[in-house]
PDB file of N, CA and C in Angstrom:
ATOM      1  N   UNK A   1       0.850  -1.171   0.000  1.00  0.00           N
ATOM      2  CA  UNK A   1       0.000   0.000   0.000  1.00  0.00           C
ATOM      3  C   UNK A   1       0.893   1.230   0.000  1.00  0.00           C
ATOM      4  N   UNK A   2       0.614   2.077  -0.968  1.00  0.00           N
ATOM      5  CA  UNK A   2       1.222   3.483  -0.712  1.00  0.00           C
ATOM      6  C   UNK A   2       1.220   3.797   0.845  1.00  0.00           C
ATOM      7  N   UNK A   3       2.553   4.401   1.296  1.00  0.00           N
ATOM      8  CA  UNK A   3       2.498   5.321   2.643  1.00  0.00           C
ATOM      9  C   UNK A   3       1.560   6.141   2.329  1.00  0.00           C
ATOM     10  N   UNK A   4       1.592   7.256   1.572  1.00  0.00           N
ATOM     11  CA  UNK A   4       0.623   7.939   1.391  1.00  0.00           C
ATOM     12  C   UNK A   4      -1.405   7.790   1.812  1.00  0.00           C
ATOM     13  N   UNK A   5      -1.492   6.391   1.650  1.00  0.00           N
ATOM     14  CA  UNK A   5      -2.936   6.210   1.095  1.00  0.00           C
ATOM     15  C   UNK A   5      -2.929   5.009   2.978  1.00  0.00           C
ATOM     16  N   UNK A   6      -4.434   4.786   3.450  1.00  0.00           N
ATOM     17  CA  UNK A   6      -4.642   4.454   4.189  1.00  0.00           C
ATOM     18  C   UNK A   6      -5.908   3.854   3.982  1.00  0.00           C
ATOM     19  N   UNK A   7      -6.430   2.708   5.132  1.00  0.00           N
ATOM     20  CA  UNK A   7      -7.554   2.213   5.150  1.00  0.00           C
ATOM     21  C   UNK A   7      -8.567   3.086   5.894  1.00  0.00           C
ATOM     22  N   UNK A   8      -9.948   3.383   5.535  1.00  0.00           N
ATOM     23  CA  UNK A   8     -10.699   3.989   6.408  1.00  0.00           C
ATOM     24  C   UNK A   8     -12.155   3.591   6.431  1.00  0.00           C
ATOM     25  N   UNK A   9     -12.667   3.399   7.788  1.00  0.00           N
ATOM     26  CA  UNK A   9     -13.984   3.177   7.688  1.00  0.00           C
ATOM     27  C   UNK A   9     -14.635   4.034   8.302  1.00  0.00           C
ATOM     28  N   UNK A  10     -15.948   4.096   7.061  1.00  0.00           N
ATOM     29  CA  UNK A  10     -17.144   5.502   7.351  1.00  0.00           C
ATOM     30  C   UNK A  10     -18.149   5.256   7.453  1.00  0.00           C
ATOM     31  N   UNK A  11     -18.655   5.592   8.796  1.00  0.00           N
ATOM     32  CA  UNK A  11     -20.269   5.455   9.527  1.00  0.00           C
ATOM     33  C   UNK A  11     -21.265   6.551   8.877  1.00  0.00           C
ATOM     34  N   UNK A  12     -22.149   5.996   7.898  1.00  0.00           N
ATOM     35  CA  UNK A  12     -23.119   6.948   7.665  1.00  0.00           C
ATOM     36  C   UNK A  12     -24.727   6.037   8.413  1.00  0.00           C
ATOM     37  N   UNK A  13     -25.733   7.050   9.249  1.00  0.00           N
ATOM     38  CA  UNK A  13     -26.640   7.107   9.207  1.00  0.00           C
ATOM     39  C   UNK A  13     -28.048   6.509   8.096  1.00  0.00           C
ATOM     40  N   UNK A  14     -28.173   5.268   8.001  1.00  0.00           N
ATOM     41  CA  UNK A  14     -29.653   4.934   7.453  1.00  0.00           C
ATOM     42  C   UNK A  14     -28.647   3.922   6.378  1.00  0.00           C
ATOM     43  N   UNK A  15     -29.876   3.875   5.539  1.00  0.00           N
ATOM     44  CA  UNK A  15     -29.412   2.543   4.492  1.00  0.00           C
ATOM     45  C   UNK A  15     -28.879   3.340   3.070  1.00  0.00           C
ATOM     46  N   UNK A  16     -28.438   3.565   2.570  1.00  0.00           N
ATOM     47  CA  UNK A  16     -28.197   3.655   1.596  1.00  0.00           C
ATOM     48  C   UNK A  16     -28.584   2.627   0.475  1.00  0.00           C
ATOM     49  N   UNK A  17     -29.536   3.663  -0.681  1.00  0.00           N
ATOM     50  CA  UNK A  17     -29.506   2.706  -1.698  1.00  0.00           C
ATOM     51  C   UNK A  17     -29.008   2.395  -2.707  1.00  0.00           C
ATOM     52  N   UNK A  18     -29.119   1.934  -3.647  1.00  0.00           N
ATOM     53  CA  UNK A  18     -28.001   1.804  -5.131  1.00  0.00           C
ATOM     54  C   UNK A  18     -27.333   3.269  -5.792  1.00  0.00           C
ATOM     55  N   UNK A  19     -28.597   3.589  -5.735  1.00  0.00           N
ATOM     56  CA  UNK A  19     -27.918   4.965  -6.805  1.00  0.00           C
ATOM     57  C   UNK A  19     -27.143   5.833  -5.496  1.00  0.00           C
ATOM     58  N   UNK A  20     -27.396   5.632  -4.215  1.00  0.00           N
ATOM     59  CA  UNK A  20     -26.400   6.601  -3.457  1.00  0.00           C
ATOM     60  C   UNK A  20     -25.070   5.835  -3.209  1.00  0.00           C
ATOM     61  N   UNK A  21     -25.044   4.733  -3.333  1.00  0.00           N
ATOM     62  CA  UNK A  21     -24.019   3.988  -2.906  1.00  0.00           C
ATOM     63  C   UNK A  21     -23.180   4.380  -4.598  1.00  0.00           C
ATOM     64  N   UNK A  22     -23.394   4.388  -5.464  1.00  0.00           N
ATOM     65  CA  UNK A  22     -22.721   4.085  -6.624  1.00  0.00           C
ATOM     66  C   UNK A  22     -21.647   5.709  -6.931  1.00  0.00           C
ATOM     67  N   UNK A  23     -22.420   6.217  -5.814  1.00  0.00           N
ATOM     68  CA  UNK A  23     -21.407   8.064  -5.689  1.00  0.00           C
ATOM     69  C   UNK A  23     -20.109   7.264  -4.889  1.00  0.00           C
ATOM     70  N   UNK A  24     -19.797   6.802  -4.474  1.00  0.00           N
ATOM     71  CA  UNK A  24     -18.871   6.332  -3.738  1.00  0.00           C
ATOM     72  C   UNK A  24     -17.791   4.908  -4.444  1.00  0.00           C
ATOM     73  N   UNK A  25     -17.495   4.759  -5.536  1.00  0.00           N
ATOM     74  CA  UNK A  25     -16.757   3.665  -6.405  1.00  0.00           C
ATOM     75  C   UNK A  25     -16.266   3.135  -5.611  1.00  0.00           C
ATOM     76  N   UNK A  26     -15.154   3.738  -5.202  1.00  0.00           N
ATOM     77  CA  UNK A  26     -13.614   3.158  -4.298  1.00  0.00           C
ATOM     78  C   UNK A  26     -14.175   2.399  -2.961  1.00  0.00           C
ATOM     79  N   UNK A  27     -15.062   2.837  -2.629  1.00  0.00           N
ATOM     80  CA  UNK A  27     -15.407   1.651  -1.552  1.00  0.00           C
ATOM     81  C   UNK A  27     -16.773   0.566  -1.270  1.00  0.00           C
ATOM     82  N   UNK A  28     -16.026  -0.440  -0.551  1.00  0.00           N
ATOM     83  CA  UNK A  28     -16.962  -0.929  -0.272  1.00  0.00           C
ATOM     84  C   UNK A  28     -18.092  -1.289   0.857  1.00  0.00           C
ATOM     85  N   UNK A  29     -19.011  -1.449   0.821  1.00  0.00           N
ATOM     86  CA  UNK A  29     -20.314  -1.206   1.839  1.00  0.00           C
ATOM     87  C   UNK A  29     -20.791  -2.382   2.207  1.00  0.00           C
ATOM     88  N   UNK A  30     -21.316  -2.260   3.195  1.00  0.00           N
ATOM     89  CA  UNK A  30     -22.395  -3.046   4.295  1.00  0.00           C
ATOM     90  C   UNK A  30     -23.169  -2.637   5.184  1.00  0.00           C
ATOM     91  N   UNK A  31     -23.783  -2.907   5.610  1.00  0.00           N
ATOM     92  CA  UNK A  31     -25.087  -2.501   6.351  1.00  0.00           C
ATOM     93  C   UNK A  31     -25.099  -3.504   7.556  1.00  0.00           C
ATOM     94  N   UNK A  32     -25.505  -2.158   8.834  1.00  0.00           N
ATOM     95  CA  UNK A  32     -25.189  -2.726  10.393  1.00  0.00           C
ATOM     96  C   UNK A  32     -26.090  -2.035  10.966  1.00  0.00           C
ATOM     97  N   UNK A  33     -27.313  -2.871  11.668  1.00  0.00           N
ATOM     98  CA  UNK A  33     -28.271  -1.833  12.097  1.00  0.00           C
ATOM     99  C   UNK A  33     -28.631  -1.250  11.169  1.00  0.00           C
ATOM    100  N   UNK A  34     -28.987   0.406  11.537  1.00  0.00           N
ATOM    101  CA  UNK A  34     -29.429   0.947  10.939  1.00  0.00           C
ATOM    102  C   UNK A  34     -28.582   2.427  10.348  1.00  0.00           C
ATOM    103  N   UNK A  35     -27.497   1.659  10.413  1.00  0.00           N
ATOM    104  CA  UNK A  35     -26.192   2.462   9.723  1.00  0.00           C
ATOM    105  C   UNK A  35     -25.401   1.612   8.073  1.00  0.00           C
ATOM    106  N   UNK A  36     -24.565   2.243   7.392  1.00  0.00           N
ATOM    107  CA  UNK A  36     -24.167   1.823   6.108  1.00  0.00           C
ATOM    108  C   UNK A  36     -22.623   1.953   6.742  1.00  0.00           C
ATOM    109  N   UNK A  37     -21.550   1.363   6.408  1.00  0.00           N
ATOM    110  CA  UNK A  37     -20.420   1.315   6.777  1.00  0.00           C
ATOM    111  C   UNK A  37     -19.743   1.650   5.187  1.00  0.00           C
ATOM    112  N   UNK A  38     -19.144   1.926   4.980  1.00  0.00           N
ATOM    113  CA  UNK A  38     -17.997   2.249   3.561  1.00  0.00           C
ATOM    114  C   UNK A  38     -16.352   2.298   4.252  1.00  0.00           C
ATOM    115  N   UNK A  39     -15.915   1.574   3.443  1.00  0.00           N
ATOM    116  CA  UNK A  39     -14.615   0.900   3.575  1.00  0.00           C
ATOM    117  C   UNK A  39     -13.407   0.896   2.364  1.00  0.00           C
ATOM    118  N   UNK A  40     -12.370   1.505   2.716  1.00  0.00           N
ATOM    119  CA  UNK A  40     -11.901   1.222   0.995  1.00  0.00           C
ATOM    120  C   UNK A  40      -9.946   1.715   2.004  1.00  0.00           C
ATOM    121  N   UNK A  41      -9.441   1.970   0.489  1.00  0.00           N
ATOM    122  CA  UNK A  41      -8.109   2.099   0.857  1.00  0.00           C
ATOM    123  C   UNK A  41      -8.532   3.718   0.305  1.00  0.00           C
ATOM    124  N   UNK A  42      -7.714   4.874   1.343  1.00  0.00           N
ATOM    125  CA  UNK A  42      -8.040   6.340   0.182  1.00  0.00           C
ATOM    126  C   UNK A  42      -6.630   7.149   0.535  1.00  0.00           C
ATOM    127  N   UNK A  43      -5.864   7.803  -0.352  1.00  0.00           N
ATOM    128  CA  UNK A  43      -5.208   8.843   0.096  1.00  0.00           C
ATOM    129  C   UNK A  43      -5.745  10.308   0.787  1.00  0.00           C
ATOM    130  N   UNK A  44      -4.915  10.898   0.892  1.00  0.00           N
ATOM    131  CA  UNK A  44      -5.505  11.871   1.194  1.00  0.00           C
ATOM    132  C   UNK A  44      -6.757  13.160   0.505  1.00  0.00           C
ATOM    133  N   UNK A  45      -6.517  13.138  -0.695  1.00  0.00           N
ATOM    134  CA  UNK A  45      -7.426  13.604  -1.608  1.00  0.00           C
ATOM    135  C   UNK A  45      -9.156  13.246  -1.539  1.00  0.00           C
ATOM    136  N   UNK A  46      -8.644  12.007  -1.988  1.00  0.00           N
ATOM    137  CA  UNK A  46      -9.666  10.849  -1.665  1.00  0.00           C
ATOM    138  C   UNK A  46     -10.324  10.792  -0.989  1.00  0.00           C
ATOM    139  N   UNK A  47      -9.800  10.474   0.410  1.00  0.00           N
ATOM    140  CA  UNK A  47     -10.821  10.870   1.911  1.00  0.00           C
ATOM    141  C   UNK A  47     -11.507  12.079   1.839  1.00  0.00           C
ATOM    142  N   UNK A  48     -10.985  13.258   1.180  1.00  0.00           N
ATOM    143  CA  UNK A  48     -11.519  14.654   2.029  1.00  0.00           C
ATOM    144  C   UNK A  48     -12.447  14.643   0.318  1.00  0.00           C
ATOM    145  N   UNK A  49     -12.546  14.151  -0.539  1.00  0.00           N
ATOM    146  CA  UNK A  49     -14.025  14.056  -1.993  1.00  0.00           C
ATOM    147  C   UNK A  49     -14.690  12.994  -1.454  1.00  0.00           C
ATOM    148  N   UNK A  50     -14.429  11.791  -1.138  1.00  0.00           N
ATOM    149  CA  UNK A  50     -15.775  11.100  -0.360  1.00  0.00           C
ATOM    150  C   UNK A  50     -16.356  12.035   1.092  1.00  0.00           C
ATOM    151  N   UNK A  51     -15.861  12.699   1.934  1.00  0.00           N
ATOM    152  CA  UNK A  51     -16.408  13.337   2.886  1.00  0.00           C
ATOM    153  C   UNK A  51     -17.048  14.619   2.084  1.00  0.00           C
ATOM    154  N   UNK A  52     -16.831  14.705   1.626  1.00  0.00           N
ATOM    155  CA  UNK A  52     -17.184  15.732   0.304  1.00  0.00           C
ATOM    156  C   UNK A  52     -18.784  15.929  -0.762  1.00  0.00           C
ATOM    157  N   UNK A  53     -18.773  14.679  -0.628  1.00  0.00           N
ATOM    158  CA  UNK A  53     -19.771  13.928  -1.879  1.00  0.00           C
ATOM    159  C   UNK A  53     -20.668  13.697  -0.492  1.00  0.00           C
ATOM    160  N   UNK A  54     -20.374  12.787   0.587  1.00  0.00           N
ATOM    161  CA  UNK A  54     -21.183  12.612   1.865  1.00  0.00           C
ATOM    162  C   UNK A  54     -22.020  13.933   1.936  1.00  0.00           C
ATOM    163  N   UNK A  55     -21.389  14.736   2.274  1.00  0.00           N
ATOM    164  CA  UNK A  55     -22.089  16.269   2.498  1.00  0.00           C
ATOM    165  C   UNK A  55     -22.948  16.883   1.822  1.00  0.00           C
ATOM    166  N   UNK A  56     -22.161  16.679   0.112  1.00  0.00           N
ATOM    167  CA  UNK A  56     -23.289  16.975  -0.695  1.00  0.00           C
ATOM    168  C   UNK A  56     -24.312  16.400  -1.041  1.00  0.00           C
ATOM    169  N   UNK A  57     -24.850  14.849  -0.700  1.00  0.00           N
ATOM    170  CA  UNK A  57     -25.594  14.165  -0.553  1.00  0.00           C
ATOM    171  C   UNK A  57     -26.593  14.356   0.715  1.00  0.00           C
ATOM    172  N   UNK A  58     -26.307  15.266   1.499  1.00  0.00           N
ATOM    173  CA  UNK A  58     -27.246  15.542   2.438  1.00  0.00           C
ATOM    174  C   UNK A  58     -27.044  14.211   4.014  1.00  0.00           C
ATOM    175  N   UNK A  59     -25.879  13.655   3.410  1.00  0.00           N
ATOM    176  CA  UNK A  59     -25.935  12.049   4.596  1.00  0.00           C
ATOM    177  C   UNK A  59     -25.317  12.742   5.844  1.00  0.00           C
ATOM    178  N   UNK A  60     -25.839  11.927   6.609  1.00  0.00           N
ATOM    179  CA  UNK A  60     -25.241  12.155   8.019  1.00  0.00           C
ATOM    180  C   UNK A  60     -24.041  10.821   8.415  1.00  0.00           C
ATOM    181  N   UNK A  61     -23.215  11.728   8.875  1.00  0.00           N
ATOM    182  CA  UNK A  61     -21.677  10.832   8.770  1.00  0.00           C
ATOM    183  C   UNK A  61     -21.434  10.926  10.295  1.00  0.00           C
ATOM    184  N   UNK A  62     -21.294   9.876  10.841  1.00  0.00           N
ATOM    185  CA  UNK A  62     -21.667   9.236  12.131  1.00  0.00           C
ATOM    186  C   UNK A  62     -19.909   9.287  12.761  1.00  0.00           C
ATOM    187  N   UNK A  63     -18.994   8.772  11.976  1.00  0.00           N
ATOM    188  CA  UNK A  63     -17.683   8.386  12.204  1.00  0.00           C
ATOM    189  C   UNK A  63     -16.729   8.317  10.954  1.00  0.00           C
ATOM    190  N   UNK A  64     -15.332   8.435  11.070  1.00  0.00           N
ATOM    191  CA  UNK A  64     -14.589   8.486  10.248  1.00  0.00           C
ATOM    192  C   UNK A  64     -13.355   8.048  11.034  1.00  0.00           C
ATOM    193  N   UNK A  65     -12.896   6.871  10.916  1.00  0.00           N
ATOM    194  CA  UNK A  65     -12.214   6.027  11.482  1.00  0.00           C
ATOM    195  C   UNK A  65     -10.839   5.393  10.159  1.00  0.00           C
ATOM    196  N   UNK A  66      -9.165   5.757  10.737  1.00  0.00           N
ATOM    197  CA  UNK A  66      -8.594   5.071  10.108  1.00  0.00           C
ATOM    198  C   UNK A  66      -8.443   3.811  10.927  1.00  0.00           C
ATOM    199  N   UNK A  67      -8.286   2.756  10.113  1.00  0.00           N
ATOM    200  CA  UNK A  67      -8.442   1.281  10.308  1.00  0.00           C
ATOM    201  C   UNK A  67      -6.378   1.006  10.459  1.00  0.00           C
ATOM    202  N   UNK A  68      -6.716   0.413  11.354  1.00  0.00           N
ATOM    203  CA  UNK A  68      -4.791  -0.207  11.390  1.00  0.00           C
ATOM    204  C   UNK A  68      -4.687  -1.858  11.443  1.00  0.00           C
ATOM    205  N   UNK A  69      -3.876  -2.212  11.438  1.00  0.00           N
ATOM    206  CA  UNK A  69      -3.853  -3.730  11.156  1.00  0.00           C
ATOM    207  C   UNK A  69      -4.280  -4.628  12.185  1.00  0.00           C
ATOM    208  N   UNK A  70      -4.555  -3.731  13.566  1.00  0.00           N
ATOM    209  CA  UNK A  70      -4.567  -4.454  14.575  1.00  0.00           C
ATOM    210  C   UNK A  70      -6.091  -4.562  15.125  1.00  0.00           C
ATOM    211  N   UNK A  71      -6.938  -3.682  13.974  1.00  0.00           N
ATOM    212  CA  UNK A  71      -8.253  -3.810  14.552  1.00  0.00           C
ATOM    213  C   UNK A  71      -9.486  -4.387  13.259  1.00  0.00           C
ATOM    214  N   UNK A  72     -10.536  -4.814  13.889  1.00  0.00           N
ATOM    215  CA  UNK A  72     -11.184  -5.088  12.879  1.00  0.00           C
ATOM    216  C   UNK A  72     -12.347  -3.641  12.030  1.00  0.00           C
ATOM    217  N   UNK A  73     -12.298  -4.490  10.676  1.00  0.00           N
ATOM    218  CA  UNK A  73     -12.970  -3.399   9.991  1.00  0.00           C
ATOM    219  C   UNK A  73     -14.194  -2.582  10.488  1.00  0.00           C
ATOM    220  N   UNK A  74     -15.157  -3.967  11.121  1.00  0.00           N
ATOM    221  CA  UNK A  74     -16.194  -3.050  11.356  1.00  0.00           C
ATOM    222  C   UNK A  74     -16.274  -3.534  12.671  1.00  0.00           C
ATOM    223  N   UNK A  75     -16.597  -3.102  13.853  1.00  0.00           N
ATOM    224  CA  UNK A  75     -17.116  -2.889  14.981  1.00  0.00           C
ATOM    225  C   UNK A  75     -18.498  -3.524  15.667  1.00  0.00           C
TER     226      UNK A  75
END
């Protein structure tokens, strides 16, 4: 993995459906409760246009968590 680029997982609020999930390429999703999790590898750019696109989508973003080797993805 690039130094640069990191793993991160993002807590959004409610379910997300196809066409909102498909704003988001680079990662991938699951559903917990009544939250959507998104997961991917992002540099720095990256992270701050998906938090970006989140916002402009009106979603509510619960958490923004970098992931390290020693923990699991989702919680």
């Amino acid at each position: 993995m690039d130094p640069a680029c990191a793993r991160y997982l993002i807590r959004i609020k409610g379910h997300l459906g196809a066409a909102l999930l498909s704003a988001f390429p680079a990662m991938t999703w699951q559903r917990q409760g009544r939250e959507t999790i998104l997961t991917g590898v992002l540099d720095r750019p990256g992270l701050h246009g998906v938090l970006a696109e989140i916002e402009s989508l009106g979603l509510e973003l619960l958490e923004v968590r970098q992931i390290t080797g020693r923990e699991p993805d989702v919680t």
